[in-house]
N, C-alpha and C. Protein backbone atom coordinates (compact mmCIF):
# COMPACT_ATOMS: atom_id res chain seq x y z
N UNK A 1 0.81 -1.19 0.00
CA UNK A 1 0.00 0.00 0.00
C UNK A 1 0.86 1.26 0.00
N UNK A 2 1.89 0.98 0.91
CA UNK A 2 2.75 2.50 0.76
C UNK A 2 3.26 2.94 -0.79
N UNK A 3 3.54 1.48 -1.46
CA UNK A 3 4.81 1.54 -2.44
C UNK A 3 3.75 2.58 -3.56
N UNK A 4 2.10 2.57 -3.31
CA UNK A 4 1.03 3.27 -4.33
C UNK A 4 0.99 4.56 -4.33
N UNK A 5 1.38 4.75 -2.75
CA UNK A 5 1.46 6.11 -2.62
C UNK A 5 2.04 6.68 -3.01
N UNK A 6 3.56 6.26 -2.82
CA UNK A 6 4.74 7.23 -3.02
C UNK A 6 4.82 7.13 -4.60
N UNK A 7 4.24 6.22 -5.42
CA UNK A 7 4.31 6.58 -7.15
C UNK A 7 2.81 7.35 -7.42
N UNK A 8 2.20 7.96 -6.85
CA UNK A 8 1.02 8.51 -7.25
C UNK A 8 2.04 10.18 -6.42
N UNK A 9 2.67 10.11 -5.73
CA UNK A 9 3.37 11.34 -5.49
C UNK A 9 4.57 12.03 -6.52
N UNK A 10 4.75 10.74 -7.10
CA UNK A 10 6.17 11.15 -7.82
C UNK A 10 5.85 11.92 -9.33
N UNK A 11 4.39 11.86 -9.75
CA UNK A 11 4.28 12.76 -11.21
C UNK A 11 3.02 14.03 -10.44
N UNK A 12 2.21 14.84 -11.87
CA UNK A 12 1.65 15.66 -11.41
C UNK A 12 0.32 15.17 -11.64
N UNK A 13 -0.73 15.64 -11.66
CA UNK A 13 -2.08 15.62 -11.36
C UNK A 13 -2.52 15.98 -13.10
N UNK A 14 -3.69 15.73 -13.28
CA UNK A 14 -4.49 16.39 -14.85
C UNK A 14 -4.17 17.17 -14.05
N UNK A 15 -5.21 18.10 -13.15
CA UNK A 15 -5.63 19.24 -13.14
C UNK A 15 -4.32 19.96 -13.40
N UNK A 16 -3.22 19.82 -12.53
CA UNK A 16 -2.22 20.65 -12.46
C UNK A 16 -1.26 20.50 -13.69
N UNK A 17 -1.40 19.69 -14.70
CA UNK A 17 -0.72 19.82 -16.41
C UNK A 17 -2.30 20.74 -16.89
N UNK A 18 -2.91 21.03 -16.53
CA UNK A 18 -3.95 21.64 -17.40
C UNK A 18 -4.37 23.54 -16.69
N UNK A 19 -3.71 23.26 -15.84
CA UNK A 19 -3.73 24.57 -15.16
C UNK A 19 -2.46 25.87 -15.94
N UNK A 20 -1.11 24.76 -15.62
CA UNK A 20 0.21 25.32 -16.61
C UNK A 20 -0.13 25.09 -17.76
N UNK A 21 -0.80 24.63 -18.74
CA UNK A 21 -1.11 24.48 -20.13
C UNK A 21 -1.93 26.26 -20.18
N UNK A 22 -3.14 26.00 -19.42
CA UNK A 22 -3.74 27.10 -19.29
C UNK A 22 -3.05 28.53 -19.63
N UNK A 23 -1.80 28.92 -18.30
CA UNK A 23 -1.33 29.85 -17.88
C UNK A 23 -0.64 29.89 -19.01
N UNK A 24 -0.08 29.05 -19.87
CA UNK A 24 0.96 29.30 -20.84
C UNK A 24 0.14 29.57 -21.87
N UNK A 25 -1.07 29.04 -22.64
CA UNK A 25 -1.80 29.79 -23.54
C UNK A 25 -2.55 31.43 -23.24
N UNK A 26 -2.50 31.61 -22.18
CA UNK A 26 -2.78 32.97 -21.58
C UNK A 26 -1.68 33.93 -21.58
N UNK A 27 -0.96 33.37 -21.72
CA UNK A 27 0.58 34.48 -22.01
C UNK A 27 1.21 34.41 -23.49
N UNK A 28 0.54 33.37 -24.20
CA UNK A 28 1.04 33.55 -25.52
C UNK A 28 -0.13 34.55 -25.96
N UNK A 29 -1.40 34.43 -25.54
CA UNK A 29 -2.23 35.46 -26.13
C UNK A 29 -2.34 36.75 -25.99
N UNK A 30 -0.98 36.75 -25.19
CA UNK A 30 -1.11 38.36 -24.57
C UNK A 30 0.39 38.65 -25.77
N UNK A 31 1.07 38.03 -25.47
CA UNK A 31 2.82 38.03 -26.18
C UNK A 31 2.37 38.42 -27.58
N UNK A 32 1.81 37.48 -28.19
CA UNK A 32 1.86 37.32 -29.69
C UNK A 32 1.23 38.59 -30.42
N UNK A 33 0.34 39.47 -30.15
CA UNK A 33 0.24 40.87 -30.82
C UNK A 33 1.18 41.45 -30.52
N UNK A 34 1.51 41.66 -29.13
CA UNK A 34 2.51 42.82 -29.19
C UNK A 34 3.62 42.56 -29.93
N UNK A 35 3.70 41.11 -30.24
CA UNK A 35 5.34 41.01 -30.93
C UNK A 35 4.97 41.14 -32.80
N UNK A 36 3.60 40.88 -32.75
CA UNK A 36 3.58 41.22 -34.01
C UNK A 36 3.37 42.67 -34.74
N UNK A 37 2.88 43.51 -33.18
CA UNK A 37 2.99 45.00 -33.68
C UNK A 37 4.05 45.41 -32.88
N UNK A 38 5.35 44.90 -33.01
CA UNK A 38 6.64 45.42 -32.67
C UNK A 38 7.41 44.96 -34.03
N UNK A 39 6.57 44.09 -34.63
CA UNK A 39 7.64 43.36 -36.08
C UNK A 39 7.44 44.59 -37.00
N UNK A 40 5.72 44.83 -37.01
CA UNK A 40 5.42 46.08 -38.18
C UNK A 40 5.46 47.69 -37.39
N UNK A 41 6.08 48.10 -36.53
CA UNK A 41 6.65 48.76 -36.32
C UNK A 41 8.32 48.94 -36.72
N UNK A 42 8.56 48.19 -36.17
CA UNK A 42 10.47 47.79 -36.94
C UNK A 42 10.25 47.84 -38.38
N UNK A 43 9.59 47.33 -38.95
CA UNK A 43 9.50 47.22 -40.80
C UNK A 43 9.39 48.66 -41.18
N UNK A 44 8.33 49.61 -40.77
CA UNK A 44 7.87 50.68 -40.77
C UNK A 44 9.12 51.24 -40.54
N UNK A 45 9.87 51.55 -39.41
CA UNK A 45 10.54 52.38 -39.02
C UNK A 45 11.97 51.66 -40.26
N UNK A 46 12.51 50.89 -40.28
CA UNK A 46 13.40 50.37 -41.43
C UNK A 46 12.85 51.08 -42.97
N UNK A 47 12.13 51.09 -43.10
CA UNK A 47 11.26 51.42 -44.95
C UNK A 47 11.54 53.16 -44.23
N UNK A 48 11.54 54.08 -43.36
CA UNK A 48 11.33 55.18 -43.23
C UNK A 48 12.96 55.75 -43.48
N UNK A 49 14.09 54.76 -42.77
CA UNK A 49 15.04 54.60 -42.57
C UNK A 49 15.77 54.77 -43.83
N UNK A 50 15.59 53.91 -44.87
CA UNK A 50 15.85 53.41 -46.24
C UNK A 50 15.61 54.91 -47.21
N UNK A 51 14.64 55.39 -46.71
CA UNK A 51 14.07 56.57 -47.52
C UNK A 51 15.19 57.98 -47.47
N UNK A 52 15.50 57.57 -46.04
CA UNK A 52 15.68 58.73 -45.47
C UNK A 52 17.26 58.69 -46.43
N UNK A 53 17.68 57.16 -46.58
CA UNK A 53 19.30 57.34 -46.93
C UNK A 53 19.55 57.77 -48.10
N UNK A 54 18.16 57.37 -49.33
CA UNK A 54 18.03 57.41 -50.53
C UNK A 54 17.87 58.83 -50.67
N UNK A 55 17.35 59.54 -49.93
CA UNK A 55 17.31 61.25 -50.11
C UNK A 55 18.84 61.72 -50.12
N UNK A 56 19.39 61.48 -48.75
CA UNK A 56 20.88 62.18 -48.93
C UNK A 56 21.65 61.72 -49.78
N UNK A 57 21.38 60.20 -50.26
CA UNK A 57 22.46 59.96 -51.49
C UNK A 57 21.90 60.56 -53.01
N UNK A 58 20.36 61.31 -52.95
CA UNK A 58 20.32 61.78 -54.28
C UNK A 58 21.46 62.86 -54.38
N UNK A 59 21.13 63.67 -52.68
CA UNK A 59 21.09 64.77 -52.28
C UNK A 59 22.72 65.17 -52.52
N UNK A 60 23.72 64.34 -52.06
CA UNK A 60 24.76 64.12 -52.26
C UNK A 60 25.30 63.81 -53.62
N UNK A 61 24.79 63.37 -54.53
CA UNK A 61 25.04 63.15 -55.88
C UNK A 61 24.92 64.59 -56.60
N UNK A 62 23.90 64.97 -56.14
CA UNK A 62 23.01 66.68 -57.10
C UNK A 62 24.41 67.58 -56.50
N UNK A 63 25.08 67.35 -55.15
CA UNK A 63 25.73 68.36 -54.80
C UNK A 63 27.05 67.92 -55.34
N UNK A 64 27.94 67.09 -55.92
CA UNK A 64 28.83 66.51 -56.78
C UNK A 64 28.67 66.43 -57.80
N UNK A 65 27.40 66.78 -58.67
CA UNK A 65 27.54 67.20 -60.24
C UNK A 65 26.76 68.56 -60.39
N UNK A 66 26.83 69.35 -59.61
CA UNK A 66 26.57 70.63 -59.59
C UNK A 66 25.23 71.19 -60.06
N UNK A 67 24.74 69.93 -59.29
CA UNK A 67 23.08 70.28 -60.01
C UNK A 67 22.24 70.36 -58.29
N UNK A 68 20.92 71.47 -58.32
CA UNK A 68 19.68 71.90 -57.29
C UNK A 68 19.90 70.28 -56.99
N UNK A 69 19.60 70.99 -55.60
CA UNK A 69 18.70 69.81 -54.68
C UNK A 69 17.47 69.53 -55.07
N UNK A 70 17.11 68.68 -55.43
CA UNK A 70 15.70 67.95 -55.91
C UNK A 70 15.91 67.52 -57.32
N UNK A 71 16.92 68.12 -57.81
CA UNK A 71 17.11 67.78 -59.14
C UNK A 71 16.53 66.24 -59.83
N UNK A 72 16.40 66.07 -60.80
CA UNK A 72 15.76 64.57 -60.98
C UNK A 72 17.35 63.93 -61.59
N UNK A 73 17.58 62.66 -61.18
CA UNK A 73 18.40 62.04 -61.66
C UNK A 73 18.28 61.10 -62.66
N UNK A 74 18.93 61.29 -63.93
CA UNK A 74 19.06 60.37 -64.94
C UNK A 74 20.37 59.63 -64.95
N UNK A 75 20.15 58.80 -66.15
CA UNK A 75 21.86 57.81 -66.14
C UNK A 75 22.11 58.32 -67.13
N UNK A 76 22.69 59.06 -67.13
CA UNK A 76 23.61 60.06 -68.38
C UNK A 76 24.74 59.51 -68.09
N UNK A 77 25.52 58.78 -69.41
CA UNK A 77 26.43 58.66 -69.23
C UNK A 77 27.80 59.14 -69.96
C-alpha cells in the first residue's frame, strides 16, 4: 500500500498539467500581438530609414555634379 502512494506522489495531477497548459496559452495570447505589432513597427521604421538614406544619397550626388537639390536624376552617361 505505501509503495502506491509514493508513485502517485512522484508525477503531477491532470488538473495541475492543465492549469500550466492554461497559464501558458494565456501568455502567448497576450505576447503574440505585441510582438507582431513590434515586427510592423520595426518594418515601418526600417522602410522610413531606407528613404531617409536614398534622399541624402540623391542629395549628395546633385551636390557633386553641380546640379539643385531635388534635381531629378538620370543615367547620363
Amino acid at each position: 500500500m505505501k509503495q502506491i502512494k509514493n508513485l502517485r506522489k512522484a508525477g503531477f495531477t491532470l488538473v495541475e498539467i492543465m492549469i500550466v497548459v492554461a497559464i501558458i496559452g494565456l501568455l502567448a495570447a497576450i505576447a503574440i500581438p505585441n510582438f507582431v505589432k513590434a515586427r510592423a513597427t520595426s518594418q515601418q521604421n526600417a522602410c522610413i530609414n531606407n528613404l531617409r538614406q536614398i534622399d541624402a544619397a540623391a542629395n549628395e550626388f546633385a551636390l557633386e555634379k553641380g546640379k539643385s537639390t531635388g534635381a531629378t536624376i538620370n543615367n547620363d552617361h
